[in-house]
Protein backbone atom coordinates (compact mmCIF):
# COMPACT_ATOMS: atom_id res chain seq x y z
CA UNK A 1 4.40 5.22 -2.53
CA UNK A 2 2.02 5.01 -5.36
CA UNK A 3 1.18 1.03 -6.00
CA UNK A 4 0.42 0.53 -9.85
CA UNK A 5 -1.82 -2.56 -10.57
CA UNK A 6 -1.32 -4.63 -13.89
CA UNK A 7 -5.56 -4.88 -13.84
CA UNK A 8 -8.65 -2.54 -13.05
CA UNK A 9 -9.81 -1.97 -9.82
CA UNK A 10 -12.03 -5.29 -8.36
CA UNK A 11 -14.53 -3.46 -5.98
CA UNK A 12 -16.27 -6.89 -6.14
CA UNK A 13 -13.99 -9.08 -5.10
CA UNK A 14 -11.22 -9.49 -1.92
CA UNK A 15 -7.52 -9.81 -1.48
CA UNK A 16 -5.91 -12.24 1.05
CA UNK A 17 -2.85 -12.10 2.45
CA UNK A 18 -1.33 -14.58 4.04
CA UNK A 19 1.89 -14.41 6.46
CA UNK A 20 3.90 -16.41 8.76
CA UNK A 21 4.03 -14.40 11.52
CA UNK A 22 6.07 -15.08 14.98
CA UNK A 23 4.98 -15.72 18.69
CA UNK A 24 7.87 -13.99 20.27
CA UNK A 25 8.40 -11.35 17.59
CA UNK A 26 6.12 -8.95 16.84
CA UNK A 27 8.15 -7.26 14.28
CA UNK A 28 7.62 -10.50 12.16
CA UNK A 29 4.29 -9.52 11.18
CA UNK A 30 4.94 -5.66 10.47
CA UNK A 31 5.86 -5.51 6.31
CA UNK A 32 2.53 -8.00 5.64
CA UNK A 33 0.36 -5.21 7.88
CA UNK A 34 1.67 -2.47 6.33
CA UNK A 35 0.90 -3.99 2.58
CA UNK A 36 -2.02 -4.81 3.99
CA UNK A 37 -3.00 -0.88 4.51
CA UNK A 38 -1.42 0.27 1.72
CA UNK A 39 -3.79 -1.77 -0.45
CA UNK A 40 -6.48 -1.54 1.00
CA UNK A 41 -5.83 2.27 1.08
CA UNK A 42 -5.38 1.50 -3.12
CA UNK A 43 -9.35 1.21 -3.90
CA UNK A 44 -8.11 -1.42 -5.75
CA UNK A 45 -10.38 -4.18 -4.11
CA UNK A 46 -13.57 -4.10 -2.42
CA UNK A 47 -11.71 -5.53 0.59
CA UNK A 48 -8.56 -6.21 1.85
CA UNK A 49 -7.15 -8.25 4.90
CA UNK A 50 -4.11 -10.35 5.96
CA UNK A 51 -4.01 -13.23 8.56
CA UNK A 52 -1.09 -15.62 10.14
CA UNK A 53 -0.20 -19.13 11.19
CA UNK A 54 1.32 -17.41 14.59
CA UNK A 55 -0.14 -14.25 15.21
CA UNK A 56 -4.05 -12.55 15.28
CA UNK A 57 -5.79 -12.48 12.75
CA UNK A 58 -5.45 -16.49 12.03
CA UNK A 59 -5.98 -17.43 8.48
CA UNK A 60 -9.55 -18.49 9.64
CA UNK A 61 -10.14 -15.39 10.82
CA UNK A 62 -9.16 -13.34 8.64
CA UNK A 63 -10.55 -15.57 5.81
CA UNK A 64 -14.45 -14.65 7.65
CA UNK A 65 -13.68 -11.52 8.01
CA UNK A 66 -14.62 -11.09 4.28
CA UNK A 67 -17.60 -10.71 2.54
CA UNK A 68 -16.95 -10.53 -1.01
CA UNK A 69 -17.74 -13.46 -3.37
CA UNK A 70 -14.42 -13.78 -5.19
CA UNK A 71 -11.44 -13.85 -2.92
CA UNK A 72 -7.70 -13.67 -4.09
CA UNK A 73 -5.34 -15.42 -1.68
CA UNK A 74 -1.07 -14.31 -2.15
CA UNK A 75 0.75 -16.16 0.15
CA UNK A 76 3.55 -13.97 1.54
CA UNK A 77 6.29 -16.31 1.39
CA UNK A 78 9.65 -16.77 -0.37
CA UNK A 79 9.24 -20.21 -0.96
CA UNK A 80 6.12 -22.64 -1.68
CA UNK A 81 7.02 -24.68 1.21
CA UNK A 82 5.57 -26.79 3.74
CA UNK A 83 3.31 -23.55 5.09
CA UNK A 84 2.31 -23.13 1.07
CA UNK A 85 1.19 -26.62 0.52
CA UNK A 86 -0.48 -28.20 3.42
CA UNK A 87 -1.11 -25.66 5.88
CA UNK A 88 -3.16 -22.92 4.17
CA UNK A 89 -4.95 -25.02 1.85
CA UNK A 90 -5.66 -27.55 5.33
CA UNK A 91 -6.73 -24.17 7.40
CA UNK A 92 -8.43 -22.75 4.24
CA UNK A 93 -10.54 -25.62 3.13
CA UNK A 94 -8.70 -25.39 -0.23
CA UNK A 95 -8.74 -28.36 -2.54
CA UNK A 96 -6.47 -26.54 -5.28
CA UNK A 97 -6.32 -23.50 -7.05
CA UNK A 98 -10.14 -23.00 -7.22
CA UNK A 99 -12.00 -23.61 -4.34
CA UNK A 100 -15.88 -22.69 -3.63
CA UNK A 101 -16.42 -22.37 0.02
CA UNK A 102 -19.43 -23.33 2.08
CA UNK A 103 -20.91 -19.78 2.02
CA UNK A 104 -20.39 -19.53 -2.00
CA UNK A 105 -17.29 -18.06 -1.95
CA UNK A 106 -14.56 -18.52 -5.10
CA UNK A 107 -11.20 -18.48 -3.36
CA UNK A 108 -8.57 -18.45 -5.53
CA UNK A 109 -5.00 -19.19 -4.29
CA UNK A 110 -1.90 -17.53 -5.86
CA UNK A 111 1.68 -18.70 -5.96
CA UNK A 112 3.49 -17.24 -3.00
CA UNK A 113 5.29 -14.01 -3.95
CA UNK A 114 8.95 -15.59 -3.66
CA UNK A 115 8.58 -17.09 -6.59
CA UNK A 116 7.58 -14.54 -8.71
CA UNK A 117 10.87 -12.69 -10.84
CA UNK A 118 9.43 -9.20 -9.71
CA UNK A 119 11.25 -9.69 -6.70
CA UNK A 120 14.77 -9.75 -8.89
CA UNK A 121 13.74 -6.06 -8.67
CA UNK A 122 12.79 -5.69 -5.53
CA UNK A 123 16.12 -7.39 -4.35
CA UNK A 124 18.26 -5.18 -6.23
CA UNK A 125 16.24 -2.29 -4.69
CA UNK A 126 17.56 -3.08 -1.92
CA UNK A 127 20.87 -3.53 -2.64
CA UNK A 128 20.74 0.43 -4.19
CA UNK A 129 19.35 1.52 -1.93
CA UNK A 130 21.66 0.42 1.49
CA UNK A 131 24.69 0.83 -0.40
CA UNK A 132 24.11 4.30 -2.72
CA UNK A 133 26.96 5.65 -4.38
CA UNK A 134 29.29 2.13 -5.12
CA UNK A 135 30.61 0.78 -7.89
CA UNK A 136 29.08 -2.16 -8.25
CA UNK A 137 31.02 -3.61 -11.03
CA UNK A 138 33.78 -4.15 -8.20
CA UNK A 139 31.69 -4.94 -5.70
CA UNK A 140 29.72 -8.34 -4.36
CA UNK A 141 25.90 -8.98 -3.53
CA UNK A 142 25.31 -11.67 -1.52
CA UNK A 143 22.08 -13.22 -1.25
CA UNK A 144 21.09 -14.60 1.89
CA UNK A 145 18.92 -16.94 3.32
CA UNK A 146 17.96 -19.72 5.85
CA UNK A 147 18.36 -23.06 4.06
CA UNK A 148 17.71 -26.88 5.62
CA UNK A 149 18.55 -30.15 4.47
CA UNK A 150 15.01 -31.05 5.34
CA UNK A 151 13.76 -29.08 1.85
CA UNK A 152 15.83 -27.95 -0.89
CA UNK A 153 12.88 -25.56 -1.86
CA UNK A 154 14.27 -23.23 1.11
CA UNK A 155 17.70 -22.52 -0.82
CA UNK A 156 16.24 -22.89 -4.32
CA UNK A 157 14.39 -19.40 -4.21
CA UNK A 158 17.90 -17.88 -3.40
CA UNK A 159 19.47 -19.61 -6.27
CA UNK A 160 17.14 -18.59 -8.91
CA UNK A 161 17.41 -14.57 -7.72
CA UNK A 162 21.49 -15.34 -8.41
CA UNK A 163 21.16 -16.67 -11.31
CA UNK A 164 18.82 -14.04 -12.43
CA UNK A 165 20.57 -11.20 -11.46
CA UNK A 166 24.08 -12.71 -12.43
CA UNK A 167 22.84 -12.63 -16.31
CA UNK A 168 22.59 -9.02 -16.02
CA UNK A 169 26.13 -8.41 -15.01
CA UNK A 170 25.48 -5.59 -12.46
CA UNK A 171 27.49 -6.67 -10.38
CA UNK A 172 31.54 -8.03 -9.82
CA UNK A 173 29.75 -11.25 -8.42
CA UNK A 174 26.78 -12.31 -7.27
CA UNK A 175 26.62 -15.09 -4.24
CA UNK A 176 23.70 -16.96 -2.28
CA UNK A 177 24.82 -17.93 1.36
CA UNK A 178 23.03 -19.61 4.09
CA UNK A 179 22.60 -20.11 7.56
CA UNK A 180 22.16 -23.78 7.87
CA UNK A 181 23.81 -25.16 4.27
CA UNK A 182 26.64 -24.28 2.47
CA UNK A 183 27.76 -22.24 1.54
CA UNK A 184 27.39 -20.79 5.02
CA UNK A 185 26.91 -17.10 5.65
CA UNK A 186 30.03 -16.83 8.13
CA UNK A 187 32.39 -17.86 5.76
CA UNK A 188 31.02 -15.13 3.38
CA UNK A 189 34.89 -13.70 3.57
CA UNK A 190 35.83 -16.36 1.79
CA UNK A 191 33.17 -16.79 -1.35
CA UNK A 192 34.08 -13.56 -2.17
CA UNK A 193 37.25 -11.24 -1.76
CA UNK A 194 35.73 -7.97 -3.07
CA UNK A 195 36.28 -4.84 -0.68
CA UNK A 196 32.76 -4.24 -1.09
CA UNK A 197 30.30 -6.53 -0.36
CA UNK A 198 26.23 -5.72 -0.77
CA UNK A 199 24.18 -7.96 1.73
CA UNK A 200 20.39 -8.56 1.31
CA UNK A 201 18.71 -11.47 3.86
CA UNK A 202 15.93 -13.14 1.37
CA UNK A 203 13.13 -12.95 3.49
CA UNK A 204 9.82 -12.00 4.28
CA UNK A 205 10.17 -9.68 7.51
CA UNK A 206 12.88 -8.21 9.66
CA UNK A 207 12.56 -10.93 13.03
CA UNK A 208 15.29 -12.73 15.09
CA UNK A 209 17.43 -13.89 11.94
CA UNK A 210 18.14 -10.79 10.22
CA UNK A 211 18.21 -8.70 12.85
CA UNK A 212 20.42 -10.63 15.06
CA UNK A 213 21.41 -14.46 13.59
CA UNK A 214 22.59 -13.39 10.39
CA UNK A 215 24.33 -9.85 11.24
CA UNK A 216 26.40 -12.22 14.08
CA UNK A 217 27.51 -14.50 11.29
CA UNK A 218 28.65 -11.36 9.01
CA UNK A 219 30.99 -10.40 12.49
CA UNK A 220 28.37 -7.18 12.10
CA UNK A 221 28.54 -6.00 16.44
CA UNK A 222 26.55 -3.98 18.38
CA UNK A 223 23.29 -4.22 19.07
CA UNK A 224 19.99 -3.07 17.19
CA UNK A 225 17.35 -4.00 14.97
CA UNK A 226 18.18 -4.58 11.03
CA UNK A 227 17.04 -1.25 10.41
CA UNK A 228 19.34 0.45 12.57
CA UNK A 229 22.32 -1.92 11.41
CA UNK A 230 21.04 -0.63 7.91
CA UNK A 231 21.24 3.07 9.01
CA UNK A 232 24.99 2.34 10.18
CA UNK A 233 26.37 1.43 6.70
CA UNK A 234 28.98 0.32 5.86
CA UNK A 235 30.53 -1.89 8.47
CA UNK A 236 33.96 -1.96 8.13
CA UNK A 237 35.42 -5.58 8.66
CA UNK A 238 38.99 -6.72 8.17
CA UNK A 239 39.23 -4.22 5.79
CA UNK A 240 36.30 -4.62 3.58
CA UNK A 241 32.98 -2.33 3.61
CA UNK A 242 30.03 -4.45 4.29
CA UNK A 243 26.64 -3.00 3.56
CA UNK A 244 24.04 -4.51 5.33
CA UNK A 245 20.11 -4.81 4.19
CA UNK A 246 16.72 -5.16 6.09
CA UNK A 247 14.80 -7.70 4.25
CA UNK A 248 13.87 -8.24 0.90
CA UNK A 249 10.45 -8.25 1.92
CA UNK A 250 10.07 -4.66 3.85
CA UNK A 251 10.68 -3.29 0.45
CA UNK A 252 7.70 -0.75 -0.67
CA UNK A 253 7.98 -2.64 -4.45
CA UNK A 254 6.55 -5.74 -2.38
CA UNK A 255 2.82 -4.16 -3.64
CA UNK A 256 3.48 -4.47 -7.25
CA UNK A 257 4.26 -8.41 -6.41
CA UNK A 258 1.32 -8.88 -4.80
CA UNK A 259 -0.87 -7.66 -7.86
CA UNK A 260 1.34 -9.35 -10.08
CA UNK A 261 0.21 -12.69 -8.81
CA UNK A 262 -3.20 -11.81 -8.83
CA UNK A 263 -2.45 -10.98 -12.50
CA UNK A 264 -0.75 -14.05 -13.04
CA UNK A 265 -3.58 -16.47 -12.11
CA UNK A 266 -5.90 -14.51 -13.75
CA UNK A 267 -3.54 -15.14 -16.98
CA UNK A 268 -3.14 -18.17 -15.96
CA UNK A 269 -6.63 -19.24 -15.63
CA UNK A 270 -6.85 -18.29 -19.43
CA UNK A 271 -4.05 -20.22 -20.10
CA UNK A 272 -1.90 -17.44 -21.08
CA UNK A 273 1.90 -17.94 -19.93
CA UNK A 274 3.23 -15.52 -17.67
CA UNK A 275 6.72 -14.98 -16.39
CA UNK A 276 7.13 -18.12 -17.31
CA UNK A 277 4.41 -20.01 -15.58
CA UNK A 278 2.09 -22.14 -17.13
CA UNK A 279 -1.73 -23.01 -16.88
CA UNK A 280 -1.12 -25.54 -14.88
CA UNK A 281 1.25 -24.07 -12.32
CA UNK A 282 -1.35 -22.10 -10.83
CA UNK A 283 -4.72 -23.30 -12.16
């Protein structure tokens, strides 16, 4: 797939991206590598790396790993979190947006991609794509992620994509559901009673909650990965079809987001409002 950039090519400068990543699953990591090749493969910057709190390359690492004076970091995350805003910029060296390193470097951080109302898009991607062929002004979409009473920026992210995609009236409703606040994702029989129901987990990678926390809450059995669960669409379940997604972020449209960021700051920087951001949210 083709990844159009909102900007000319920057053969002098670098792109950064920055991931989570998982000690015990390795699958955690796989959507950030694979953006990682496919822009790099793009000519569309001089260089092009990723790097992880849990996994090799660190975000040290990979940070010296490039040469280039200007570096663009996206941080691959659906929310700007605890991760987001103390430890990159404390791993980084970052004092804010702009930050000159020791060897001369600009590093400039981006919002993390969650935020960014691309992903609207990329969501409902998904949702065509696992369940092709339904009428989805009967049907539900329920968009799911982890939530914690410990930071209300973890179900925020959710709420905004419902809200956004509610206005356009695709759908017969449109629900977020959670694993650890309500409303929960097991009692996702009762927030909705369409026959159909569309579920997309909104996160990053395919690891141990979508591909087995969240399909046990749905009542989804058998074993496998997400993408397998995704290959056995629709599960039936007390009479209702329920189409399940990988997640949001193994979608191929997860490119354009990236570049949109680094268009954003840019815009940003010249204090030019874009989707809805202003100077000073990223500069």
């Amino acid at each position: 797939m083709e990844v159009k950039a909102p900007f000319a090519p920057k053969i002098d400068a670098a792109l950064l991206i920055l991931a989570h990543g998982s000690s015990v699953n390795a699958t955690s990591s796989r959507p950030t590598r694979e953006l990682t090749e496919r822009l790099r493969d793009s000519g569309l910057f001089g260089e092009v790396a990723c790097g992880f709190w849990k996994e090799k390359p660190g975000l040290r690492e990979a940070l010296n790993s490039l040469t280039k004076q200007e570096i663009f970091i996206v941080p691959n995350f659906t929310v700007e979190g605890y991760f987001v805003r103390n430890v990159i910029p404390k791993e980084l060296g970052l004092t804010g947006p702009v930050t000159e390193n020791d060897k001369g470097q600009v590093l400039r951080l981006c919002l993390p991609v969650g935020g960014h109302p691309r992903m609207t898009e990329v969501l409902l991607h998904r949702a065509r794509e696992v369940a092709p062929g339904v009428d989805y002004a009967q049907a539900a979409l329920l968009v799911l992620g982890h939530g914690t009473p410990l930071d209300t920026r973890s179900s925020e992210a959710v709420e905004a994509q419902v809200e956004a995609i509610r206005a356009r009236g695709i759908f017969a409703e449109v629900h977020g559901a959670f694993m650890e606040t309500p409303p929960k994702i097991e009692d996702w029989r009762t927030i909705t009673p369409c026959r159909e129901v569309i579920a997309v987990p909104f996160f990053i990678a395919d690891g141990l909650h979508s591909d087995e926390d969240i399909p046990g809450l749905l009542g989804i059995t058998g074993g496998g990965d997400a993408g397998e669960r995704e290959r056995k669409n629709p599960h039936l379940l007390d009479g209702r079809r329920l189409f399940y997604s990988r997640a949001v972020g193994t979608d191929p449209g997860m490119g354009e987001v990236i570049l949109d960021q680094v268009h954003s700051w840019e815009l940003c920087a010249k204090g030019i409002p874009r989707n809805g951001e202003t100077a000073g949210a990223a500069v």
